[in-house]
C-alpha atoms as a PDB file:
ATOM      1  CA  UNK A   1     -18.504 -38.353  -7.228  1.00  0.00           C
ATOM      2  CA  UNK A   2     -19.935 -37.792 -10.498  1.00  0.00           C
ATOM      3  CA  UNK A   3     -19.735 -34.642 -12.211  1.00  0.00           C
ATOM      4  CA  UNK A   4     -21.874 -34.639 -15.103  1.00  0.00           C
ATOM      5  CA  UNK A   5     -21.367 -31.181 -16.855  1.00  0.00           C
ATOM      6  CA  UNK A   6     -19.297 -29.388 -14.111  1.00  0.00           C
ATOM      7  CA  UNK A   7     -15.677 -29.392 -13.351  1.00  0.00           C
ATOM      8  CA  UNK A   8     -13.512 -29.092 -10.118  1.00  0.00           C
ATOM      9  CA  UNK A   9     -11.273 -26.017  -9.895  1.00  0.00           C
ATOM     10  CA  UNK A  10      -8.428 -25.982  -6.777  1.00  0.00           C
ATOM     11  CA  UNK A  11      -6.436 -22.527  -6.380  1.00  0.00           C
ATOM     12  CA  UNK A  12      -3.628 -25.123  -6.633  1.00  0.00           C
ATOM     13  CA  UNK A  13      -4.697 -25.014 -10.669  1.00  0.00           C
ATOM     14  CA  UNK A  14      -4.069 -21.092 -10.956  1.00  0.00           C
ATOM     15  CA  UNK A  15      -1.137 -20.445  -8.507  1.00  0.00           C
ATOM     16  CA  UNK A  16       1.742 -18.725 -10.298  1.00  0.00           C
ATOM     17  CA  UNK A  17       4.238 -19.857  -7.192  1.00  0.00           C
ATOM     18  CA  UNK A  18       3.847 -23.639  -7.815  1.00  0.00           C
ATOM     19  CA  UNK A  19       5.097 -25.671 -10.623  1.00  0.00           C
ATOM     20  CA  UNK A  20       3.337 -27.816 -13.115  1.00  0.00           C
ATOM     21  CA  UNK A  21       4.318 -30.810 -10.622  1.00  0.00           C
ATOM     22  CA  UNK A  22       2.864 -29.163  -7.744  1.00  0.00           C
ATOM     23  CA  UNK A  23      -0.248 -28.911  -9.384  1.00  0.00           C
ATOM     24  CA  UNK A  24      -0.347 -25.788 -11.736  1.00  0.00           C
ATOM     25  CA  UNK A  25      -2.154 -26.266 -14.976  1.00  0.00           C
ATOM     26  CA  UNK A  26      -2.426 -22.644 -16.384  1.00  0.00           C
ATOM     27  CA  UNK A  27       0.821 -21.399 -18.397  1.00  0.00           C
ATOM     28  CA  UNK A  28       2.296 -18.795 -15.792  1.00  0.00           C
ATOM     29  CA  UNK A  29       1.445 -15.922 -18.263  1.00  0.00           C
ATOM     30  CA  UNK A  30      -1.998 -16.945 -17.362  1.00  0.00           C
ATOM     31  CA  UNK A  31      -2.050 -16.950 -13.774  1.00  0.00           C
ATOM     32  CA  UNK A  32      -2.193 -15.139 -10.434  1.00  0.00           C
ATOM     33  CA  UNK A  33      -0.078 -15.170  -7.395  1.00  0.00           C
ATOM     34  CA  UNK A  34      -1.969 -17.008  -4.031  1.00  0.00           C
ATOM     35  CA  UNK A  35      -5.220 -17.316  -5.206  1.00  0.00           C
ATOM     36  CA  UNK A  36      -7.556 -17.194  -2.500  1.00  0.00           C
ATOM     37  CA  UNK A  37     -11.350 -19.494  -2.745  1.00  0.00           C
ATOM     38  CA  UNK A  38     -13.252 -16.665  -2.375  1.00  0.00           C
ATOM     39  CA  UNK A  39     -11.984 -14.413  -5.074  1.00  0.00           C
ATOM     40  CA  UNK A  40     -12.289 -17.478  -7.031  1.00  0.00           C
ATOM     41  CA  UNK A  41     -15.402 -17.820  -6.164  1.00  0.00           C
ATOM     42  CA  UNK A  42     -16.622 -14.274  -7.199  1.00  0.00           C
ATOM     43  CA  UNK A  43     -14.391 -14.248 -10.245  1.00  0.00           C
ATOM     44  CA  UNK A  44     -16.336 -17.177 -11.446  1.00  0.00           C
ATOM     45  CA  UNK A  45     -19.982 -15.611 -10.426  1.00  0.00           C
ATOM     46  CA  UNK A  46     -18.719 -12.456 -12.773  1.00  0.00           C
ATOM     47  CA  UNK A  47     -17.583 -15.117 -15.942  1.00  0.00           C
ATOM     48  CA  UNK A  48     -21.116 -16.435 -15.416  1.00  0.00           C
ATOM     49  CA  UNK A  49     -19.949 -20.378 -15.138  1.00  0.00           C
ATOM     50  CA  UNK A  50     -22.372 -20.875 -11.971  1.00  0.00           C
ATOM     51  CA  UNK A  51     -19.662 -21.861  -9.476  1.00  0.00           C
ATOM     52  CA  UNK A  52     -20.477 -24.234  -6.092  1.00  0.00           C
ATOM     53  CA  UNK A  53     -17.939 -23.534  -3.359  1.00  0.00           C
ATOM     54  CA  UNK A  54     -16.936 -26.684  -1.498  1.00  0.00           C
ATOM     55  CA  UNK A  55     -14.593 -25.320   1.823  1.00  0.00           C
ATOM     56  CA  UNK A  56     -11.811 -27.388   3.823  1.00  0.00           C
ATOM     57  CA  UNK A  57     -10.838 -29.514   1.285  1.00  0.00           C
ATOM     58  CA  UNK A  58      -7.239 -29.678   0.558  1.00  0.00           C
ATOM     59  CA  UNK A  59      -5.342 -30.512  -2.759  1.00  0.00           C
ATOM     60  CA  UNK A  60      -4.375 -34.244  -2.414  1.00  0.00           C
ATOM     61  CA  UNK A  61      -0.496 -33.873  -3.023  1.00  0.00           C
ATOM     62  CA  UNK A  62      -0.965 -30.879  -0.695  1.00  0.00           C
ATOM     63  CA  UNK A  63      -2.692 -32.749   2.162  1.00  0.00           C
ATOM     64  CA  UNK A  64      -1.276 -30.411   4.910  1.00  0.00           C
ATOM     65  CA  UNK A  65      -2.974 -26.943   3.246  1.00  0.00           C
ATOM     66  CA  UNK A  66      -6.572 -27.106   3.192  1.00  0.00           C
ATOM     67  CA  UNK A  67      -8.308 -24.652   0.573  1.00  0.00           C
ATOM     68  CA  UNK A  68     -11.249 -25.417  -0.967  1.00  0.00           C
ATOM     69  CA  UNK A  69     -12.013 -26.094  -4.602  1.00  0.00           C
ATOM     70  CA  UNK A  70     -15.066 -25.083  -6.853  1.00  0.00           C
ATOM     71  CA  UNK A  71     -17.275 -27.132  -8.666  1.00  0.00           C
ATOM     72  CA  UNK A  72     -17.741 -25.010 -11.773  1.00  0.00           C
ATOM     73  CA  UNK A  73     -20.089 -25.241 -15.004  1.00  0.00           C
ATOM     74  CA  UNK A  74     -18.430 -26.845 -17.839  1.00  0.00           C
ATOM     75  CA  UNK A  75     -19.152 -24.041 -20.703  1.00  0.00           C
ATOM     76  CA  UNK A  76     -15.430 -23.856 -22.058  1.00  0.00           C
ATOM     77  CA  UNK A  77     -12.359 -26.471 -21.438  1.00  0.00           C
ATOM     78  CA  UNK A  78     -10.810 -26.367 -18.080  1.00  0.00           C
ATOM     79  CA  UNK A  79      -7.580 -24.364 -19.494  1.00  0.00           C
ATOM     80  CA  UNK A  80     -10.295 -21.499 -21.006  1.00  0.00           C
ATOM     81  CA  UNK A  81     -11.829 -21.805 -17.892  1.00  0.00           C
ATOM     82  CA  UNK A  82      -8.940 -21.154 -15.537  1.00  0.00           C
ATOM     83  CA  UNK A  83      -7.871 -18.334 -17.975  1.00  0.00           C
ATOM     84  CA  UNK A  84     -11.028 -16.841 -17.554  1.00  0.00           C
ATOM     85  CA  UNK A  85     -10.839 -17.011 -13.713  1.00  0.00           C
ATOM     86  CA  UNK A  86      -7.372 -15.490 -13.577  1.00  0.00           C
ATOM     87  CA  UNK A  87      -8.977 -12.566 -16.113  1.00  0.00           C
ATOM     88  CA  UNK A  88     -11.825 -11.746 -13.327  1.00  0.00           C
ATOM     89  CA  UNK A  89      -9.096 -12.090 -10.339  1.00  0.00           C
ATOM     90  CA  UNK A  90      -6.441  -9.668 -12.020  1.00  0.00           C
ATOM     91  CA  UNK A  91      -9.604  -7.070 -12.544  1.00  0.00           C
ATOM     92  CA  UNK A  92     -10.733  -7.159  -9.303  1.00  0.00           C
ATOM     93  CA  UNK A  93      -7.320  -7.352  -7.700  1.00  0.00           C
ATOM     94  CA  UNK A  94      -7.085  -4.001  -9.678  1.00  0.00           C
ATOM     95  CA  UNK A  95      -9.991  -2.409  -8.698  1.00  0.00           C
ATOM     96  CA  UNK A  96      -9.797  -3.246  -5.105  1.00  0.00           C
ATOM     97  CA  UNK A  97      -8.108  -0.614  -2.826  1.00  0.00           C
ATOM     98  CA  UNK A  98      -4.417  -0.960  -1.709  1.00  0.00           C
ATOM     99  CA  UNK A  99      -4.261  -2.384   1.652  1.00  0.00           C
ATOM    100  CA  UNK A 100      -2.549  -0.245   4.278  1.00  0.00           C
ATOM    101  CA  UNK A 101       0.932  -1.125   5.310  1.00  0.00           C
ATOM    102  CA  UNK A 102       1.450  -1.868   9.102  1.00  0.00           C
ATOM    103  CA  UNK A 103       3.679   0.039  11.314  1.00  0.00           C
ATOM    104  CA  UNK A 104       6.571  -2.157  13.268  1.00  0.00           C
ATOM    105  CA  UNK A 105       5.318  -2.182  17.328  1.00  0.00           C
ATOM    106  CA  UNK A 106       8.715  -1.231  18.263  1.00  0.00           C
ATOM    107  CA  UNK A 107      11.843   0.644  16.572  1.00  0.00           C
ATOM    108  CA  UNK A 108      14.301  -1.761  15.657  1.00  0.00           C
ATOM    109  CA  UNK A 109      17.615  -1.365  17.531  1.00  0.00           C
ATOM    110  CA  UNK A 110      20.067   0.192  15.621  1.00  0.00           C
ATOM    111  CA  UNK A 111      23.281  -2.212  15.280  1.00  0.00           C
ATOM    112  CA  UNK A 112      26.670  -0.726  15.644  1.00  0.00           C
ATOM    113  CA  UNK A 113      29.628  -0.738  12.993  1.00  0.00           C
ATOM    114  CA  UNK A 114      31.890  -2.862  14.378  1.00  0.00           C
ATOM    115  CA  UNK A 115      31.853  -6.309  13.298  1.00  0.00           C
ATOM    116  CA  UNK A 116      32.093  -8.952  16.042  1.00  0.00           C
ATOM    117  CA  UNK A 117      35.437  -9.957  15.637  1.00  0.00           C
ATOM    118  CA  UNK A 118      36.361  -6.411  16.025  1.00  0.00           C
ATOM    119  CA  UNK A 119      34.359  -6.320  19.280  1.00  0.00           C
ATOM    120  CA  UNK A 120      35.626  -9.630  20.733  1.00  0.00           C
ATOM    121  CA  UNK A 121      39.364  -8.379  20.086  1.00  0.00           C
ATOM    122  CA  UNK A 122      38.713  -5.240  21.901  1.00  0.00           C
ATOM    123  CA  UNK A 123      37.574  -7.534  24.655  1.00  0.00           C
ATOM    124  CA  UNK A 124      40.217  -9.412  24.873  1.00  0.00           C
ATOM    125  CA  UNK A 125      37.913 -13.070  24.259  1.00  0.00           C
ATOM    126  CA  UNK A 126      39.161 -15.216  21.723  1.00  0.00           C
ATOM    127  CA  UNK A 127      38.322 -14.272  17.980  1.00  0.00           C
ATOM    128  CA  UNK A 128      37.917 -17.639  16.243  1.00  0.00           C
ATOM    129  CA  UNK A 129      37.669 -21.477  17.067  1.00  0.00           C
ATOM    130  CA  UNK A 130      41.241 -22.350  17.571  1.00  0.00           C
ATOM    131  CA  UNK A 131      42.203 -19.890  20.098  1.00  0.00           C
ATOM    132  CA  UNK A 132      38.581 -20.462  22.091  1.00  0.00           C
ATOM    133  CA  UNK A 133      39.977 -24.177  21.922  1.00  0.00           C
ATOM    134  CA  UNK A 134      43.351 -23.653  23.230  1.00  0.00           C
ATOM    135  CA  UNK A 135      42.593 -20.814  25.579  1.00  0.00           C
ATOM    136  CA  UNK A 136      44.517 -18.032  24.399  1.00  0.00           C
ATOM    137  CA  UNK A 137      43.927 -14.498  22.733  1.00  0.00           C
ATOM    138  CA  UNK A 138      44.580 -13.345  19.240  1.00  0.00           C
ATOM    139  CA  UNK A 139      47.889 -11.645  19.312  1.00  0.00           C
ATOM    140  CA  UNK A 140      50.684 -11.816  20.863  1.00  0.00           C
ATOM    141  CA  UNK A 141      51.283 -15.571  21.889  1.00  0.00           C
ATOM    142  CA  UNK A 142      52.750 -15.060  25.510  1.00  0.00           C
ATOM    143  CA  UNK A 143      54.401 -18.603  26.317  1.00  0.00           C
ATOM    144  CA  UNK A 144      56.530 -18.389  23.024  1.00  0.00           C
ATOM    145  CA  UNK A 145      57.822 -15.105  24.379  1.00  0.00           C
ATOM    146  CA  UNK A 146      58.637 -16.913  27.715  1.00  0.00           C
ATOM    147  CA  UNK A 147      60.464 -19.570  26.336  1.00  0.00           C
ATOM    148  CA  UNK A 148      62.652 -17.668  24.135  1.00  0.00           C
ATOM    149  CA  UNK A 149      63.588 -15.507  26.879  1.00  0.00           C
ATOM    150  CA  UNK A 150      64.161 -18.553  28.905  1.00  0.00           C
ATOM    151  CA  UNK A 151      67.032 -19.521  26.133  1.00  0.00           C
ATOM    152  CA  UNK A 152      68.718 -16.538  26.315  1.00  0.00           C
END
């Protein structure tokens, strides 16, 4: 595919998660956190670099996520470019409204104080491995107490 005056741009470039390895290009001072195509997309309609959407493609070295990339004018270097980008997606992630929290379904279950240990004593079950193994309860070890009263 030739791309005579235009550039390709993958959120991939701009993502302030990923490393440099993982495909970042932008210094992190000059990025944005998950990036989505379509704020890309508008961010680069407000910079005025005449951008060309191109959906379902995924990153080649992440095959399994498929995002998109935009085919942008070449006015500026790709690294003025991407800066640019991440300027338009920090103002409009600014001037966009908060988006309301959700509400949990269900109340959570409140959990009691007492550790498990604790409860399994109280219960009389074995606390840790090597009693469960030989079948006996933490405590007082009842066949030592028979033998030594057998010796008397």
């Amino acid at each position: 595919m030739k791309l005579d005056g235009r550039m390709i741009i993958w959120p991939v470039n701009i993502d302030r998660k990923l490393t440099r390895s993982q495909g970042r290009i932008a210094p992190r001072s000059a990025t944005v956190e998950s990036p989505e195509i379509d704020e890309m997309q508008l961010a680069a309609e407000r910079a005025g670099i005449k951008p060309e959407l191109v959906d379902g493609k995924a990153y080649p070295s992440r095959w399994w996520e498929p995002s998109g990339y935009l085919v942008v004018e070449k006015k500026y270097s790709k690294s003025e470019t991407l800066k640019q980008l991440v300027k338009q997606i920090d103002q409009q992630r600014s001037e966009a409204p908060p988006k309301p929290t959700t509400s949990p379904k269900g109340k959570k279950r409140k959990q009691s104080k007492v550790t498990n240990t604790q409860s399994r004593a109280k219960t009389g079950k074995p606390v840790n491995k090597k009693d469960a193994i030989k079948g006996r309860k933490k405590g007082k070890n009842k066949s030592k107490q028979k033998s030594k009263n057998m010796r008397k």
